[in-house]
Each structure stands twice: as C-alpha cells, then as structure tokens.
C-alpha atoms as a PDB file:
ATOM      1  CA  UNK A   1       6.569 -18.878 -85.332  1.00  0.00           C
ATOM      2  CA  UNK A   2       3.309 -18.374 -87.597  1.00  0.00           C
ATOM      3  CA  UNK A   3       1.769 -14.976 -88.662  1.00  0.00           C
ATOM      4  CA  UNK A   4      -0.323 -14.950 -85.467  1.00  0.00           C
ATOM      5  CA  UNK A   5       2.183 -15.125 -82.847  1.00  0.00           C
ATOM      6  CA  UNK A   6       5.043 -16.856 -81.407  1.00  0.00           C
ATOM      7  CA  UNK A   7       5.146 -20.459 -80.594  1.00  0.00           C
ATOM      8  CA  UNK A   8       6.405 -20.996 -77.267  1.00  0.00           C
ATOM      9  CA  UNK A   9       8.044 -23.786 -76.021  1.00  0.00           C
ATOM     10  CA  UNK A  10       9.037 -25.226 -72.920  1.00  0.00           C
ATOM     11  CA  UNK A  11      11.287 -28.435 -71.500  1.00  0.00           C
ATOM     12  CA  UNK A  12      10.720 -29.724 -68.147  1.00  0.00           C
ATOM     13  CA  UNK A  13      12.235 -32.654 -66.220  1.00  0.00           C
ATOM     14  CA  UNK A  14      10.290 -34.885 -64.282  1.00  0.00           C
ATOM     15  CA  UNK A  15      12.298 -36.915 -61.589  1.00  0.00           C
ATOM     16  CA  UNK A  16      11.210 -40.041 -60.559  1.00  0.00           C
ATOM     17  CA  UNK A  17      12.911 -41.016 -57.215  1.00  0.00           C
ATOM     18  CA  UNK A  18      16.344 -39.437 -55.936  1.00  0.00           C
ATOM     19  CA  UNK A  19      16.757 -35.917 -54.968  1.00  0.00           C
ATOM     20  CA  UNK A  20      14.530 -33.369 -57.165  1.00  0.00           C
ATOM     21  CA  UNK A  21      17.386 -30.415 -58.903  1.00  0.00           C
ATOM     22  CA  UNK A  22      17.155 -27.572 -56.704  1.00  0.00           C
ATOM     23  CA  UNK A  23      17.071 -25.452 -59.377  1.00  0.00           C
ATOM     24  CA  UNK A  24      13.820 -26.574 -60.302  1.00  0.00           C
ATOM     25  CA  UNK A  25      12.616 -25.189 -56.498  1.00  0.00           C
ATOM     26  CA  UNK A  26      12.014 -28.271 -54.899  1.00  0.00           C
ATOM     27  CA  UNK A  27      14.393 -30.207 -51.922  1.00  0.00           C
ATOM     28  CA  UNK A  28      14.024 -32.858 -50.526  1.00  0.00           C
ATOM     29  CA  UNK A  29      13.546 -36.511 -51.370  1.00  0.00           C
ATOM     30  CA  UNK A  30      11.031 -37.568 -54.357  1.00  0.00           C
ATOM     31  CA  UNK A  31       9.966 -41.539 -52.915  1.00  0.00           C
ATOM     32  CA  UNK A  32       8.721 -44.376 -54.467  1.00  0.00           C
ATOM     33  CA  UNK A  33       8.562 -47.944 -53.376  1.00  0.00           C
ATOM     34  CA  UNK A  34       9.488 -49.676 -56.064  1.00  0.00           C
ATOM     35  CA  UNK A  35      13.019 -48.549 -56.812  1.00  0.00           C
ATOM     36  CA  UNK A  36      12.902 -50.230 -60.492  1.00  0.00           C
ATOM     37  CA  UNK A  37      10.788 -47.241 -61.310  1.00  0.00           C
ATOM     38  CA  UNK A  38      13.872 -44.881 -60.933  1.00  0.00           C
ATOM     39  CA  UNK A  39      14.696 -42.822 -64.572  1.00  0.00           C
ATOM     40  CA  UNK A  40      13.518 -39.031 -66.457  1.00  0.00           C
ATOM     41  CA  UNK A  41      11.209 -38.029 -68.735  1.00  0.00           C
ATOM     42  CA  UNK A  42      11.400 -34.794 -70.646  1.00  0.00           C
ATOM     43  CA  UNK A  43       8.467 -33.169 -71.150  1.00  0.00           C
ATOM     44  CA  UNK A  44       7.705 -30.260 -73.851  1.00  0.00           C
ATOM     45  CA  UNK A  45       4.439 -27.870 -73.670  1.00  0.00           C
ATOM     46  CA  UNK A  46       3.874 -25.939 -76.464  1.00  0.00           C
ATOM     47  CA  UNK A  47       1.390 -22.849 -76.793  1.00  0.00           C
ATOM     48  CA  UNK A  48       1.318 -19.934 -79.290  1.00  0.00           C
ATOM     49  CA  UNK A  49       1.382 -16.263 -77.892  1.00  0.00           C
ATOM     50  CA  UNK A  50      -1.070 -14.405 -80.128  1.00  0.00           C
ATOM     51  CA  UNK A  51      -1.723 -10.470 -80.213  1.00  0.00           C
ATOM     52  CA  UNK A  52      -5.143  -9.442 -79.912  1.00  0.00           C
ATOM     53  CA  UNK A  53      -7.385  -8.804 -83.099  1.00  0.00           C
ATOM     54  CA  UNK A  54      -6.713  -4.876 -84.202  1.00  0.00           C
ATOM     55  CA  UNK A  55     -10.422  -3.823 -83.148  1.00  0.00           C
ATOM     56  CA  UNK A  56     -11.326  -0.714 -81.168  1.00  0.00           C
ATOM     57  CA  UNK A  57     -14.498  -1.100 -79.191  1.00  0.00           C
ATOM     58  CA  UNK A  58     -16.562   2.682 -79.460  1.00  0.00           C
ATOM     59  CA  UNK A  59     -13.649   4.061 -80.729  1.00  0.00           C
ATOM     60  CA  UNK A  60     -11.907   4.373 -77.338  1.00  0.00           C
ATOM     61  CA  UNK A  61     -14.685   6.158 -75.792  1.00  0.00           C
ATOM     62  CA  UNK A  62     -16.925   4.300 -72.684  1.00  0.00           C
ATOM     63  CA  UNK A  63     -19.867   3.334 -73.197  1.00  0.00           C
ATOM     64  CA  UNK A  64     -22.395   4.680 -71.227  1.00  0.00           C
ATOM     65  CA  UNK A  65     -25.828   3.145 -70.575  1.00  0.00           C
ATOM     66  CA  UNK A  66     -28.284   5.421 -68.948  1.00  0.00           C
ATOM     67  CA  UNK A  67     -31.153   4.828 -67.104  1.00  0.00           C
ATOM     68  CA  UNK A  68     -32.416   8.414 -66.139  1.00  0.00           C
ATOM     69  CA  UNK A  69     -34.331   8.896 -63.631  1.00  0.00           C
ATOM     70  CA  UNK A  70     -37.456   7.127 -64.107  1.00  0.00           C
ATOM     71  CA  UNK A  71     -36.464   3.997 -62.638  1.00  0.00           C
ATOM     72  CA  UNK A  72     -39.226   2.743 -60.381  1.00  0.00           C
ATOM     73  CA  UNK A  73     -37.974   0.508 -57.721  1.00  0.00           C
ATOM     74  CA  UNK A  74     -41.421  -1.109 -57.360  1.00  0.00           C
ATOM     75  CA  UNK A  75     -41.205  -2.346 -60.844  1.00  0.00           C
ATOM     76  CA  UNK A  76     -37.542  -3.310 -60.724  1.00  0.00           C
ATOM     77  CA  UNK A  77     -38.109  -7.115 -62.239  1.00  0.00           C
ATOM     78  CA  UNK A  78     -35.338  -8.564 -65.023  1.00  0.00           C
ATOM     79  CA  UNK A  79     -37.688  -7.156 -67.836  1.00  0.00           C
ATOM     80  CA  UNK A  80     -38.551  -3.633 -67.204  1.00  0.00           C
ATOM     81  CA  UNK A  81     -36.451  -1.022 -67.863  1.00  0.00           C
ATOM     82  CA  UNK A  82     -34.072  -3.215 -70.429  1.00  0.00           C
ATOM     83  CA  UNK A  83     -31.894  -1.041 -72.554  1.00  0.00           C
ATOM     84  CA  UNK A  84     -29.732  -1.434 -75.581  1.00  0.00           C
ATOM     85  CA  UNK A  85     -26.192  -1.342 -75.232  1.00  0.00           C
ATOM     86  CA  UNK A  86     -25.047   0.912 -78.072  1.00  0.00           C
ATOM     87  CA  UNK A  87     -21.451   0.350 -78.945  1.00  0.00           C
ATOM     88  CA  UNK A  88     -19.481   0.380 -82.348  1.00  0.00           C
ATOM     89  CA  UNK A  89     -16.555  -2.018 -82.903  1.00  0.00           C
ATOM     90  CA  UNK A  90     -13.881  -1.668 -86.200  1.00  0.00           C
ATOM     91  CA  UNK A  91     -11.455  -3.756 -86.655  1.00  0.00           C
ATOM     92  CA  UNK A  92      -8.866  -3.403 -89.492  1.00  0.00           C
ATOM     93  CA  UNK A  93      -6.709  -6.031 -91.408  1.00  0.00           C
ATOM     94  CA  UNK A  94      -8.429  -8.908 -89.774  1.00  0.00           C
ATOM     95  CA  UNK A  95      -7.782 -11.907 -91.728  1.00  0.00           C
ATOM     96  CA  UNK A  96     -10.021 -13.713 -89.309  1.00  0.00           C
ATOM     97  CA  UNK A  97     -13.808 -13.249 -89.168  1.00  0.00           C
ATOM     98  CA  UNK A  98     -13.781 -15.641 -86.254  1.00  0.00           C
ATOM     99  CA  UNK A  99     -14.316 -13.829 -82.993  1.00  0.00           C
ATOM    100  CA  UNK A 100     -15.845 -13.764 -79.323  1.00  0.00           C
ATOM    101  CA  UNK A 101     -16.597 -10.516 -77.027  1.00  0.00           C
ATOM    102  CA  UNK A 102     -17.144 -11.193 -73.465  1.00  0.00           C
ATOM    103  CA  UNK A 103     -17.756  -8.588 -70.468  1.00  0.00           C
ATOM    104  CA  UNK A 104     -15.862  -8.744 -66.827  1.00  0.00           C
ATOM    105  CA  UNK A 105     -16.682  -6.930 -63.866  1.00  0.00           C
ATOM    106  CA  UNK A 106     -17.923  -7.567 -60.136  1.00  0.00           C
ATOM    107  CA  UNK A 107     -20.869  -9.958 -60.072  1.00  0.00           C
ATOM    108  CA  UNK A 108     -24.031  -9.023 -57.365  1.00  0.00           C
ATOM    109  CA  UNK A 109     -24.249 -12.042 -54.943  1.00  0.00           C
ATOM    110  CA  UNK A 110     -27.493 -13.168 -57.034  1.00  0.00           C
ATOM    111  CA  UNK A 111     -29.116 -13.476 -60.851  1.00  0.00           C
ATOM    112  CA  UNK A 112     -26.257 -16.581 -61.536  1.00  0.00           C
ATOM    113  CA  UNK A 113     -23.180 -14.242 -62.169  1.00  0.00           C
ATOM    114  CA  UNK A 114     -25.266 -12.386 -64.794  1.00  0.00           C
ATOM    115  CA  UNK A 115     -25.756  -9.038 -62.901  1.00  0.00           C
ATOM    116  CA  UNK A 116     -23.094  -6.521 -61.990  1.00  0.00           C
ATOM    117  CA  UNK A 117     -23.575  -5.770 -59.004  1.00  0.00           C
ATOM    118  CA  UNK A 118     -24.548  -1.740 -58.274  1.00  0.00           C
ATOM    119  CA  UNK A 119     -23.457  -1.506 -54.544  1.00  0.00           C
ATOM    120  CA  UNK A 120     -27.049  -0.551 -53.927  1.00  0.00           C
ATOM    121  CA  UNK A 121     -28.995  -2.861 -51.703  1.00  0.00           C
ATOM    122  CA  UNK A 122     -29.686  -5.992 -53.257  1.00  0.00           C
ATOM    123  CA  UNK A 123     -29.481  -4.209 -57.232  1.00  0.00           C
ATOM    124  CA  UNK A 124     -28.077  -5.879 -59.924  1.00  0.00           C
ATOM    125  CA  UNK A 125     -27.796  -4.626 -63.904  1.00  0.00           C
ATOM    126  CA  UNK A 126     -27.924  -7.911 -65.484  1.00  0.00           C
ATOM    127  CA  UNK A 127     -26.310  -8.004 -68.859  1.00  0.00           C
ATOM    128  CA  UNK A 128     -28.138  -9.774 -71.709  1.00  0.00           C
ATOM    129  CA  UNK A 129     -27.350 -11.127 -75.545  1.00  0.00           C
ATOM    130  CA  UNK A 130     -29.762 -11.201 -77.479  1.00  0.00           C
ATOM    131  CA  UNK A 131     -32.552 -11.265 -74.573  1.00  0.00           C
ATOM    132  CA  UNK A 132     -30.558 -13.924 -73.107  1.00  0.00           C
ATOM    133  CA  UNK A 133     -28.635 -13.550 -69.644  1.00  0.00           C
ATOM    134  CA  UNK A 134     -24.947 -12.983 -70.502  1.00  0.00           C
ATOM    135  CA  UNK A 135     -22.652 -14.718 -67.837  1.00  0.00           C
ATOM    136  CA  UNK A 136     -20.236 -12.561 -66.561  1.00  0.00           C
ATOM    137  CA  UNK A 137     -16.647 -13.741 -68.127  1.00  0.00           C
ATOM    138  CA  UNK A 138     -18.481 -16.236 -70.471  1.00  0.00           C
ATOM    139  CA  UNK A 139     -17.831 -15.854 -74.500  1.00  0.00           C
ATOM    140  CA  UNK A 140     -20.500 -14.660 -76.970  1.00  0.00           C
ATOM    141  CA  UNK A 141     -18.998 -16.034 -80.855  1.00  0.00           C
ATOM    142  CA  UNK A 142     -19.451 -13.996 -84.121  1.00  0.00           C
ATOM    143  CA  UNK A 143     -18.237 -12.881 -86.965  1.00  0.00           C
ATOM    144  CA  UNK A 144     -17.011  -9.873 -88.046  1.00  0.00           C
ATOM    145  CA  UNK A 145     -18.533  -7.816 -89.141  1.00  0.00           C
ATOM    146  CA  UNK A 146     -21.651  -8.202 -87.631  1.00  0.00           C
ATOM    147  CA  UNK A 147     -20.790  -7.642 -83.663  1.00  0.00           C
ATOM    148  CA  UNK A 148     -23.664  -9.089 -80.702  1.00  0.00           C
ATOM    149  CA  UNK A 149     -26.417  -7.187 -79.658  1.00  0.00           C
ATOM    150  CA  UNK A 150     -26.199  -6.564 -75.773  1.00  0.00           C
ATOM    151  CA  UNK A 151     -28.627  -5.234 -73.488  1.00  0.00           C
ATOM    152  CA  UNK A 152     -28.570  -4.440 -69.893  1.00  0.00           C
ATOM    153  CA  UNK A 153     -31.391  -4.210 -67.169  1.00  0.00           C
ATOM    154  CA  UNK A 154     -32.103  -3.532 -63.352  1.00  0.00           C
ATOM    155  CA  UNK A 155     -32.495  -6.709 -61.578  1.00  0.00           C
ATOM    156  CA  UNK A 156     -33.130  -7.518 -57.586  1.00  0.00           C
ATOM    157  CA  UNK A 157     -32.331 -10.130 -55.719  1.00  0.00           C
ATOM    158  CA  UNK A 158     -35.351 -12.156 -54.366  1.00  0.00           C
ATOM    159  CA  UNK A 159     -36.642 -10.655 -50.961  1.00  0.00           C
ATOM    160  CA  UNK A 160     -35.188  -7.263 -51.064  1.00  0.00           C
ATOM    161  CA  UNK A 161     -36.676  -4.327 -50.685  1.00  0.00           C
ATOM    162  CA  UNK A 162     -34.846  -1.417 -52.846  1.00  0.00           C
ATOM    163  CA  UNK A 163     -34.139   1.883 -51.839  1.00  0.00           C
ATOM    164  CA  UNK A 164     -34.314   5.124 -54.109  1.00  0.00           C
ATOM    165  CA  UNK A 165     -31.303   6.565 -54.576  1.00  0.00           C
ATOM    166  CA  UNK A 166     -27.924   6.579 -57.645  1.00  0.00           C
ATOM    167  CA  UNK A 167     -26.401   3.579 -58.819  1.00  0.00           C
ATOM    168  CA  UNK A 168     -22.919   2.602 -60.858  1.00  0.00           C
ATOM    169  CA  UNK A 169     -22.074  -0.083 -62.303  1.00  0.00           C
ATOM    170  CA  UNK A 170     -18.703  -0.789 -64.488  1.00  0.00           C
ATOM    171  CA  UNK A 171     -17.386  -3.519 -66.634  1.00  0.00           C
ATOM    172  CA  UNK A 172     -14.859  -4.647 -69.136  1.00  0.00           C
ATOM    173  CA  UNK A 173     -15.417  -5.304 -72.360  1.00  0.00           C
ATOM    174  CA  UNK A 174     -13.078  -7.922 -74.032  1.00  0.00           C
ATOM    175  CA  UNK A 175     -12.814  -8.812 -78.260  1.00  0.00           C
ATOM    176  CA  UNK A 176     -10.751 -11.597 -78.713  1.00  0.00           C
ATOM    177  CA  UNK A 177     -10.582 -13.969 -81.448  1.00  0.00           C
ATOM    178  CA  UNK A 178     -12.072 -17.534 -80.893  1.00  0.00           C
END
C-alpha cells in the first residue's frame, strides 16, 4: 500500500496440459503434443487502485455553453460560431500537479470522433483545446493550477443540408491524474 492507493495483487495458475481446475471456469481437456511440456506456472499481476484527485469541476454545477439563437445554418462550418467553454476547477491537498481532463459523450457519425453529436440532422458540436479538435475520450495533460482552455463549435457533416430548429448536446467531463 502507498499514500495513493492500494496495491492489488493477484495469483493465477496457468495449466499446461491435463484437465484445467474447474474452479478456475474452464472443463475440459487443455492439449498439447508434446507431453514433455506438461508443468505450472504462477503468475502475479500487480496494479495500484488510486482515488481520484480531490478537484471539483464548476463547483458541482453544469456547465452550460450557449449558442442563442443566432446560429445560421448556412454558415454552420467548424469555425463560426466557436465559443469558450467557461468552467472553474479547485482542487485541494493535491500533492501532484500532474494531471489530464478528458470529455466523454456520444460521438456524431463524422468530424473523427471530435463532435458530439446533437441528434439534429447531420450537426455536430465539435469540442476543441486550444483551437485544436479534442478527440472524444482522448487526454489533454496539465498542471495544476493552470487547467486547458476548451472551446466548442457547430460542425456539419459534409453533404448535409441543416434544418432550423433546437439542439442538445451532453458530455462528461473527467480530471484524473496522469
């Protein structure tokens, strides 16, 4: 055990030829064709079970990114329309400055897993760092206490035509350290 978790270990028994224990939830016959190969191994894995950092992201409260209403779907094209993605992020009694934030949610169909998808006809609100497109899933390091700067804008996939109308979009947004 260190200060950051619990290590974790594990035994397992590989069989090579014979019958496989049952109570490892396998029957039946392991075969090889040399029988000189017959014997055990033990194996050990090791991990460490860590808590997350102590950081609350916008003190508990979701973060909302608003678009209004002056969205024009004609002009709908990765660049227009880009918003900041205000958040705050504290984290107390980290002895680690060593950090990544990533965001998970349901990817559109297009835009290379960047772009939630907004259930609205072939409209996407890709998620950016820094200007950059920000992989859905994928890890963005830094250290605290400076925290990423995120954006997010309306995207379309190539050969639709948009329709007015509301869109939603949701995502998770995950601190961990790195």
């Amino acid at each position: 055990m260190n200060k950051h978790g619990l290590s974790l270990a594990l035994a397992v028994m590989l069989c090579l030829g014979g019958k496989v224990p049952r109570a490892a939830g396998f029957s039946g016959p392991a075969r090889l064709t040399d029988n000189s190969m017959k014997g055990s191994v033990n194996v050990t894995i090791k991990g460490i079970i860590r808590t997350p950092p102590p950081c609350t992201i916008n003190n508990n409260v979701p973060i909302d990114v608003d678009f209004g209403n002056a969205v024009d779907i004609s002009k709908v094209d990765g660049n227009n329309y880009r918003k900041d993605i205000s958040y705050t992020l504290e984290c107390t009694g980290t002895a680690r400055p060593d950090m990544k934030l990533s965001i998970e949610g349901v990817a559109a169909s297009f835009d290379d897993g960047a772009a939630l998808d907004a259930g609205h006809g072939g409209l996407g609100i890709e998620l950016q760092h820094d200007g950059e497109k920000l992989v859905l899933g994928s890890a963005v390091n830094f250290s605290w206490p400076d925290k990423p700067a995120l954006q997010a804008v309306p995207v379309k996939q190539a050969g639709a035509t948009l329709t007015t109308g509301e869109f939603s979009v949701g995502a998770t947004m995950i601190v961990d350290w790195q």
